[in-house]
Protein backbone atom coordinates (compact mmCIF):
# COMPACT_ATOMS: atom_id res chain seq x y z
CA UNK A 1 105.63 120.97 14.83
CA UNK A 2 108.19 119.25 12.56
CA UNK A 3 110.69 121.96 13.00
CA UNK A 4 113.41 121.70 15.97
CA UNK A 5 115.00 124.81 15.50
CA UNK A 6 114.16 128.03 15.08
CA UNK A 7 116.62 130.90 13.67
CA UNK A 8 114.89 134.20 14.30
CA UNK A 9 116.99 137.32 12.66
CA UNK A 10 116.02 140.37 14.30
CA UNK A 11 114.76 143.19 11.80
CA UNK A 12 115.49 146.77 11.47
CA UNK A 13 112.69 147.98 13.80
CA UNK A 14 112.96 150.16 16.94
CA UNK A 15 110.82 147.26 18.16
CA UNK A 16 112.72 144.36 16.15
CA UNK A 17 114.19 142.25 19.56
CA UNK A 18 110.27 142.38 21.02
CA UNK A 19 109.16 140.95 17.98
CA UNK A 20 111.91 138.12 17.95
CA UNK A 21 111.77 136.91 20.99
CA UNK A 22 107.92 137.09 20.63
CA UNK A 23 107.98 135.10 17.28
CA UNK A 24 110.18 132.42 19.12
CA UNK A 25 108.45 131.68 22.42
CA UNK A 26 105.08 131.59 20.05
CA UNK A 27 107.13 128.94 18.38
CA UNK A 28 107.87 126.99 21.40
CA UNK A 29 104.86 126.59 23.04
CA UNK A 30 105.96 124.60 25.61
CA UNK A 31 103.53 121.87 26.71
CA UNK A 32 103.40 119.30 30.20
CA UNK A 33 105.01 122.12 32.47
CA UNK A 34 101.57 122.08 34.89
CA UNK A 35 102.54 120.93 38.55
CA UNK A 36 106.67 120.51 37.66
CA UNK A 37 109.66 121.87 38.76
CA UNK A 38 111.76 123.42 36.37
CA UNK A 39 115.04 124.58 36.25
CA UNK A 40 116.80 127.46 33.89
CA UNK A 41 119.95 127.07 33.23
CA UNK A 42 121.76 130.37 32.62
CA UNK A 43 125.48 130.93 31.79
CA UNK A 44 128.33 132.58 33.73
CA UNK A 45 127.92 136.04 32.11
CA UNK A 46 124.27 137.44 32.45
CA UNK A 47 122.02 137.64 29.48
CA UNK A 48 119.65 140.18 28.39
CA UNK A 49 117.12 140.70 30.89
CA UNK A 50 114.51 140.52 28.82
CA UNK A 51 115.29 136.74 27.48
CA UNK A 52 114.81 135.74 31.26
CA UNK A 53 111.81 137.47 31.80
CA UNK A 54 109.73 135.35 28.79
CA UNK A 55 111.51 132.27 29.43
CA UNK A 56 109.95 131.99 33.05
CA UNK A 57 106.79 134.17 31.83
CA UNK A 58 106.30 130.76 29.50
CA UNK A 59 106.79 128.55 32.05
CA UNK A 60 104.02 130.33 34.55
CA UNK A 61 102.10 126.88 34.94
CA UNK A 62 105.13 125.42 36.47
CA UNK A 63 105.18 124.67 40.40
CA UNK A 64 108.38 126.11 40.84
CA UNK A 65 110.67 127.63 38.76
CA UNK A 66 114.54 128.03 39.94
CA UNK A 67 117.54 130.05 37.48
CA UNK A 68 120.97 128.44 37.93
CA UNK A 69 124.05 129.73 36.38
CA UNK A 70 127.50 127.67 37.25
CA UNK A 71 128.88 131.13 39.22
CA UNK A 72 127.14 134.18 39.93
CA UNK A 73 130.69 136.07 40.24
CA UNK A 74 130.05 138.22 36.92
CA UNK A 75 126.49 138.93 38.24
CA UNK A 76 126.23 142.58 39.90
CA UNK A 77 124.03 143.37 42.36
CA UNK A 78 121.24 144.98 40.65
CA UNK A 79 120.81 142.17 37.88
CA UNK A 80 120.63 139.55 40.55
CA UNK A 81 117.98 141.75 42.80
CA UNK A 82 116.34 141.93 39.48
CA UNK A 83 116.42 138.10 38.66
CA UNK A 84 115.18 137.42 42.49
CA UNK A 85 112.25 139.89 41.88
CA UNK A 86 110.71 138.23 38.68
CA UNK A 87 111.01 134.73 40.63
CA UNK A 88 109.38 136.18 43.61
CA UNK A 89 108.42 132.95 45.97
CA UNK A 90 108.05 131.01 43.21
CA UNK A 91 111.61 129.94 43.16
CA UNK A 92 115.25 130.73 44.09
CA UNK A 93 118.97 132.18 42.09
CA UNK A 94 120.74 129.46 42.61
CA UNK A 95 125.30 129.21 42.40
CA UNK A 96 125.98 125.59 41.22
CA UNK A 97 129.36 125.53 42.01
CA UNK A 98 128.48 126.97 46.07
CA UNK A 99 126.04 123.82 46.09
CA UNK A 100 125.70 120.21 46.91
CA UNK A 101 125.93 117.90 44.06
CA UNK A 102 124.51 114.11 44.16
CA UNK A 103 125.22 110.90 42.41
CA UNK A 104 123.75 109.29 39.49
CA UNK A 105 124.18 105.88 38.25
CA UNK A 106 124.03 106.11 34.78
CA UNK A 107 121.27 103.45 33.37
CA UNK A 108 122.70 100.74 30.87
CA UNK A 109 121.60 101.33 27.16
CA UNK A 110 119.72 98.68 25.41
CA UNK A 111 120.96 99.08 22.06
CA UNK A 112 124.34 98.57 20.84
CA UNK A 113 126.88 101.29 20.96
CA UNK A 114 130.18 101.72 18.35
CA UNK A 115 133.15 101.74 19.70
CA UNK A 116 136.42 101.46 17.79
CA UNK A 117 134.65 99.83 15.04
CA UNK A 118 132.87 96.77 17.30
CA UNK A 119 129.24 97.05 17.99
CA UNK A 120 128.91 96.85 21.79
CA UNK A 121 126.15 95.92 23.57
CA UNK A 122 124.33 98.12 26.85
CA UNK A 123 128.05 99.82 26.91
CA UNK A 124 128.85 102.42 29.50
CA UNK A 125 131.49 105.42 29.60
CA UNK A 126 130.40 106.21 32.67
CA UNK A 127 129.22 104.33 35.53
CA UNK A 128 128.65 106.98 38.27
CA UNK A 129 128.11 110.96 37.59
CA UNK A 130 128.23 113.30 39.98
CA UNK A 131 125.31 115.94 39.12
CA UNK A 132 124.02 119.48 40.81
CA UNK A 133 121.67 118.97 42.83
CA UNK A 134 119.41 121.74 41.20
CA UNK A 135 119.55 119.85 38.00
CA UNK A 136 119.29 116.10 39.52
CA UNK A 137 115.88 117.28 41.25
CA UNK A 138 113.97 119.35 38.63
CA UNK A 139 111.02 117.70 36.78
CA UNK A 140 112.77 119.54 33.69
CA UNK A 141 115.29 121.98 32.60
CA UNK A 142 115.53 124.93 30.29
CA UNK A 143 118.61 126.28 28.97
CA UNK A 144 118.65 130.23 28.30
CA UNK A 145 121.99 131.88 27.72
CA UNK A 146 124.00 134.29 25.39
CA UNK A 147 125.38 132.38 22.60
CA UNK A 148 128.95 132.02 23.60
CA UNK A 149 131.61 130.44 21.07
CA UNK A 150 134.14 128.20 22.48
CA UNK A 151 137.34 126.81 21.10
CA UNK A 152 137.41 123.53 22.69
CA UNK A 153 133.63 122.64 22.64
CA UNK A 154 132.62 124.75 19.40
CA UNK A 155 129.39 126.43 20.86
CA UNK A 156 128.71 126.73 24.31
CA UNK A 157 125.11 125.93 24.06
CA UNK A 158 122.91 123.01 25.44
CA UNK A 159 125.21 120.20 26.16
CA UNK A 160 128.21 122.15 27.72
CA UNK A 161 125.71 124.05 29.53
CA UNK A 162 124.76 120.81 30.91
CA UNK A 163 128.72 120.43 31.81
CA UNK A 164 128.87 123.19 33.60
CA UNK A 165 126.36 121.49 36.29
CA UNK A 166 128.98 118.78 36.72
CA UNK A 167 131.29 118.06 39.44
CA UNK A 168 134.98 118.27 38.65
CA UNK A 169 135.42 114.34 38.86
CA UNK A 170 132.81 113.67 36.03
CA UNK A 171 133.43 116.65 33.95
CA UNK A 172 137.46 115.44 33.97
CA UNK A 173 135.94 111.60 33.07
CA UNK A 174 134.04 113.22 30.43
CA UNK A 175 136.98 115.11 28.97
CA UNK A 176 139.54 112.79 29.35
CA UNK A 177 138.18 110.66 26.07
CA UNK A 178 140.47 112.00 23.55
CA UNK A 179 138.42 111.15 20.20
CA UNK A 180 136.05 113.94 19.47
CA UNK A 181 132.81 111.05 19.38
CA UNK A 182 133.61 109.19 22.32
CA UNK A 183 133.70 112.32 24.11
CA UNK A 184 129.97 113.06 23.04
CA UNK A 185 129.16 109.74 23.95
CA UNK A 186 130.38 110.30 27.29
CA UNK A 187 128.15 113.09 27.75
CA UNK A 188 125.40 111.16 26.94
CA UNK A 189 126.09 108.67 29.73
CA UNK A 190 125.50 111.59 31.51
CA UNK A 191 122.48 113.33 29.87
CA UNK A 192 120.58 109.63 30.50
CA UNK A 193 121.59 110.26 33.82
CA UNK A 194 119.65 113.27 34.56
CA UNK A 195 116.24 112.44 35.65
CA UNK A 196 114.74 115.81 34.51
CA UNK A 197 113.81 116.46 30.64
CA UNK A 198 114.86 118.59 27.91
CA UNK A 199 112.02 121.27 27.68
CA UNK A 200 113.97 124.06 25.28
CA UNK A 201 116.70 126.10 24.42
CA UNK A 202 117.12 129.60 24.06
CA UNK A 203 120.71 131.16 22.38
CA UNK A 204 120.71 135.14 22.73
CA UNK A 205 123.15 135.53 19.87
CA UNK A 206 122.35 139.48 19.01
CA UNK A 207 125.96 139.72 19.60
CA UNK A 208 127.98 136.40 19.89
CA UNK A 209 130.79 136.18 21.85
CA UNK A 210 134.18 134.04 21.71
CA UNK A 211 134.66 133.33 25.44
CA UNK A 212 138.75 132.61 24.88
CA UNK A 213 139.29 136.16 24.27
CA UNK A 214 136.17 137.46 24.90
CA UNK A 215 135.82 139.42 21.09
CA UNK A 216 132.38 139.57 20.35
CA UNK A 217 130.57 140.42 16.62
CA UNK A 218 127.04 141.47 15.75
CA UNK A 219 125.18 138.52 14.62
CA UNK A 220 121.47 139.68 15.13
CA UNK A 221 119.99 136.48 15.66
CA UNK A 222 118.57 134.36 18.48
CA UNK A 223 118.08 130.66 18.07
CA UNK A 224 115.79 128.49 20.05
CA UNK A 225 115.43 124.41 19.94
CA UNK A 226 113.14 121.59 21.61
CA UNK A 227 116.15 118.88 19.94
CA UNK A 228 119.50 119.86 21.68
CA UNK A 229 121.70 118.08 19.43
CA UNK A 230 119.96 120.02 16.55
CA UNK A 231 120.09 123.26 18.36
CA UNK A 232 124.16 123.10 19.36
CA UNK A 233 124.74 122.29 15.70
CA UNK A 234 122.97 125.01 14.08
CA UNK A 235 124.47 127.27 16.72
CA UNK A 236 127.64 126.16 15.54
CA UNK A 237 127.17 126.09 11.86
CA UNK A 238 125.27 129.66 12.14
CA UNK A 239 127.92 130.97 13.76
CA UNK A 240 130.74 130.47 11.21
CA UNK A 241 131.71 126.70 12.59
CA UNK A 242 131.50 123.14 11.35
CA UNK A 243 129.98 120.48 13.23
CA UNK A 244 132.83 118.24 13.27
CA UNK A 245 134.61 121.01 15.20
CA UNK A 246 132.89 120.07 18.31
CA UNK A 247 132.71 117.00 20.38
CA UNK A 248 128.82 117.76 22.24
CA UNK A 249 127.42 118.38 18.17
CA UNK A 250 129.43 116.14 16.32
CA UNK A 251 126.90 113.62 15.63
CA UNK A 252 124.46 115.85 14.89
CA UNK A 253 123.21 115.42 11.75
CA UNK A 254 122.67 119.24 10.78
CA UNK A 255 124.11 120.26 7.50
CA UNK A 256 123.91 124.08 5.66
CA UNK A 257 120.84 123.29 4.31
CA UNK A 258 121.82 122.58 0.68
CA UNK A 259 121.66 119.73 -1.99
CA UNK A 260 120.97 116.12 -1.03
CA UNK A 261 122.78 116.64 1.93
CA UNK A 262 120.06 119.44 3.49
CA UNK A 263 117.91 119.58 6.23
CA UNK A 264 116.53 122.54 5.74
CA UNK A 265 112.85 120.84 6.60
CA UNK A 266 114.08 120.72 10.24
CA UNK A 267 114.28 124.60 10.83
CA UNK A 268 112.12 127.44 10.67
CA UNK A 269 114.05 130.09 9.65
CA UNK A 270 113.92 133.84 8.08
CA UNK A 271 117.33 134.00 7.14
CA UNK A 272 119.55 131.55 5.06
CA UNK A 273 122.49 130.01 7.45
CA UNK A 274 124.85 131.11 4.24
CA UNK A 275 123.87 134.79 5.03
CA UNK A 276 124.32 134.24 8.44
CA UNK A 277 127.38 132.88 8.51
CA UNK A 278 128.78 135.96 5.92
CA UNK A 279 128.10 138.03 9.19
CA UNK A 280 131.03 137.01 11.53
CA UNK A 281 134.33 138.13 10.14
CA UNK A 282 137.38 135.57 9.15
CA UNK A 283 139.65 134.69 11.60
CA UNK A 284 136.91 135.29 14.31
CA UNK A 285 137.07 131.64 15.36
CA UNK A 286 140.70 130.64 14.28
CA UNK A 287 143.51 130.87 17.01
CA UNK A 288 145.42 134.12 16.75
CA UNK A 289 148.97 134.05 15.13
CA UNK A 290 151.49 135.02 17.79
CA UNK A 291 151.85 138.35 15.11
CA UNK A 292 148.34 139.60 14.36
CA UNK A 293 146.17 142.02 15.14
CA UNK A 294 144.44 140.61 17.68
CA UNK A 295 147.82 140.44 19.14
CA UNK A 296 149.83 137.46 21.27
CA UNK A 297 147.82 134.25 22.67
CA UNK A 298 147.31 134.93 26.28
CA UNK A 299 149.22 132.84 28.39
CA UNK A 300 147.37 130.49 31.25
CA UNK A 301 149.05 130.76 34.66
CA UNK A 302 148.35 129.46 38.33
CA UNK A 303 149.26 131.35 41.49
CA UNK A 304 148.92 128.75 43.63
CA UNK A 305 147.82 125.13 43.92
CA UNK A 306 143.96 125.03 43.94
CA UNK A 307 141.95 123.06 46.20
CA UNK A 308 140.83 119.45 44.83
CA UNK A 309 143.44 120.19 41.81
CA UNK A 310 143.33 118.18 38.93
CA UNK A 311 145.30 117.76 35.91
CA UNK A 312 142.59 116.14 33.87
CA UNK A 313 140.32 119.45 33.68
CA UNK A 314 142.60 120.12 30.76
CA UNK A 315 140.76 118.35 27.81
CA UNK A 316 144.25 119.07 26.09
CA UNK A 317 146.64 117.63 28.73
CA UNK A 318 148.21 121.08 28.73
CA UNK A 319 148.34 121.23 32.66
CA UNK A 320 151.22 119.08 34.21
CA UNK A 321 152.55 119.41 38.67
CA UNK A 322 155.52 122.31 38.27
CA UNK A 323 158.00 123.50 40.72
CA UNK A 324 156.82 124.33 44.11
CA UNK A 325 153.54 122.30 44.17
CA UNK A 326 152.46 124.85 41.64
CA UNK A 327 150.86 123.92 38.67
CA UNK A 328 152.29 124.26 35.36
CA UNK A 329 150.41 125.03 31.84
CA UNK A 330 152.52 124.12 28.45
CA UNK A 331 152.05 126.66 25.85
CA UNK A 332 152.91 124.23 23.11
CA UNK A 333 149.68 121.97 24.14
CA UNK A 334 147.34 125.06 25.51
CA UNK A 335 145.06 125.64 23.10
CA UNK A 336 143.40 128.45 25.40
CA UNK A 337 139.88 126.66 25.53
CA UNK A 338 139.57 128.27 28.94
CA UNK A 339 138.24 125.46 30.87
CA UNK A 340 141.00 125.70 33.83
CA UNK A 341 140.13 129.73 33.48
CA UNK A 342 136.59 128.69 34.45
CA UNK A 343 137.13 125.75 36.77
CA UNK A 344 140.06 127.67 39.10
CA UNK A 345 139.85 130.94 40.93
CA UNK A 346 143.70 130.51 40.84
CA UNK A 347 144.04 130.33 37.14
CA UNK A 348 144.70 133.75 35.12
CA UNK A 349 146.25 135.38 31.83
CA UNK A 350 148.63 137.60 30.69
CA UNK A 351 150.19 138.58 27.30
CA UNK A 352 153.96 138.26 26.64
C-alpha cells in the first residue's frame, strides 16, 4: 500500500457511515497483531460507538486488547457498560490520569538533529519521560477518536493523543519549548520512548469539533492513517488549517495536493481536500473578536490551588502565582487553548 492516509467522505445513503467505516478498515488491514497487546487510545469525549466496535473487531487476533481515554469523566454510565461489554475478558476501560505512570529513558538518536541552525549529533530534548503505564506496556497502540480541533496544537489527533498519556512533568518539558519545531521535536524524544508501535489511526470527523469552545460543523468525513505525521497533517489541512499552525504536524510534509508541491500520491481519497475544506465555515478556527457573534472569549479561572500545580502547563505562559496562593491566568497572553481546562479539575470559564 503506498497510500498513508485515507480520506473517506461519507455518501448520501441511509447506509453511507457503514459503508465508510467499512471502506476504511478494508483499507487498513492491519498486519503483526497475532499474540500482542494492544492498546486504543480514545479521547476525553466518547466517540461513536460504532468506530470502537470495528477498531477492536480488526484487532481480534490480538492477545489483549485494552481502550484508554485520558478521563472517563464525560463517559456516562451506559457507554462505558457498553465499551466493557465488547472487551469482555479480553481486556479492560482503562482512566490514564487515575493510573500509575513509569519512566522512560529516551534512547539517543544516531543521526544529527538541527537545532538553531547547527547540526547536532545523537541530541536529546528529553532525557527522562514519564509515560502511562497502559501505553509503556502495550506491544502497540491504536488511536481512535472524534476529530477534535485545537487552537494550540491545530488537530488533536495522533501525537497530542499521545500527550494526553503523559505525566504533567513531561507534558510541561514538552511544552515549555517555545519554537513551534523544537516543540515537535520534543515529542519525538518522547514517541522513541514508547516501546509499543504505531499500528493506525482513526479520526471520526462526521462532525468536527473545536474543543476551545466546543462549536462543532458537519464535515462528513472520517480519516484513517498507518503514518501519524501524515495523518495529523491532513487532519489539519482537511479541516480548514495549515500545517505550520501546529507544532505535533509541522514537519509534516503534507501539502493540498496541487502543483509541484503535491502529494496527492500519498492519499487515497474520494473527495478533493479543496472541497473539503469549503465545508467548515470562516472564522470557525480564528479566535473570536471580543464583539462577534460567537460572543466574548471565555475567561480561564482557578478556584483554588490544585494539587502538584504548575505554571508551565500553560504552553503560553498565561498562568502566573496570584493573591492568596491562588493561581492567576492573564487574559492578554491566554489564548484559550484549554490545556489548564483539561489538566485541572479547579480550572473553569465564564463570559464577561
Amino acid at each position: 500500500m503506498s497510500q498513508t492516509v485515507m480520506i473517506e467522505a461519507l455518501g448520501q445513503e441511509i447506509d453511507a457511515r457503514t459503508q465508510a467505516l467499512d471502506n476504511v478498515f478494508d483499507w487498513m488491514e492491519p498486519q503483526g497483531i497475532d499474540g500482542k497487546r494492544v492498546l486504543v487510545l480514545l479521547g476525553d469525549l466518547p466517540v461513536r460507538l460504532d468506530l470502537v466496535e470495528r477498531t477492536v473487531r480488526t484487532l481480534s487476533g490480538a492477545a489483549r486488547v485494552d481502550l484508554a481515554a485520558r478521563s472517563l469523566a464525560g463517559y456516562d454510565e451506559a457507554y462505558r457498560s457498553a465499551l466493557t461489554g465488547l472487551l469482555g475478558e479480553r481486556g479492560d476501560l482503562i482512566e490514564i490520569i487515575s493510573g500509575e505512570y513509569e519512566s522512560l529513558t529516551v534512547p539517543m538518536r544516531s543521526y544529527a538533529r538541527q537545532l538553531h541552525k547547527m547540526e547536532t549529533p545523537e541530541r536529546r530534548y528529553i532525557k527522562q519521560v514519564f509515560v502511562s503505564r497502559c501505553l509503556a506496556e502495550a506491544d502497540l497502540f491504536v488511536v481512535a477518536r472524534g476529530l477534535d480541533l485545537n487552537r494550540f496544537s491545530g488537530v488533536h489527533g495522533i501525537f497530542a493523543t499521545v500527550l494526553d498519556c503523559l505525566a504533567t512533568k513531561t507534558r510541561t518539558e514538552v511544552l515549555s519549548y517555545a519554537a513551534y519545531g523544537l516543540m515537535g521535536e520534543a515529542l519525538l524524544d518522547v514517541w522513541s520512548a514508547i516501546r509499543g508501535a504505531f499500528l493506525f489511526g482513526v479520526l471520526d470527523g462526521e462532525r468536527a469539533r473545536e474543543e476551545t469552545y466546543g462549536r462543532t460543523v458537519e464535515t462528513g468525513v472520517i480519516l484513517a492513517g498507518i503514518d501519524p505525521e501524515e495523518l495529523d497533517g491532513y487532519a489539519l489541512i482537511a479541516s480548514g488549517g495549515r500545517v505550520s499552525w501546529s507544532p505535533f504536524s509541522s514537519s509534516a510534509s503534507v501539502r493540498i495536493g496541487r502543483g509541484r508541491r503535491g502529494r496527492t500520491a500519498d492519499v487515497a481519497s474520494n473527495i478533493a481536500l479543496d472541497e473539503l475544506r469549503a465545508r467548515v465555515p470562516d472564522g470557525f478556527w480564528q479566535r473570536p473578536p471580543v464583539h462577534s457573534a460567537f460572543g466574548v472569549p471565555p475567561v480561564f479561572r482557578f478556584s483554588r490551588r490544585p494539587e502538584n500545580f504548575d505554571t508551565l502547563v500553560c504552553p503560553m505562559g498565561a498562568i502566573e502565582e496570584g493573591q492568596d496562593d491562588i493561581p492567576l491566568v492573564r487574559r492578554a497572553a491566554c489564548v484559550a487553548c484549554g490545556w489548564c481546562l483539561k489538566e485541572y479539575a479547579e480550572v473553569s470559564t465564564y463570559r464577561k
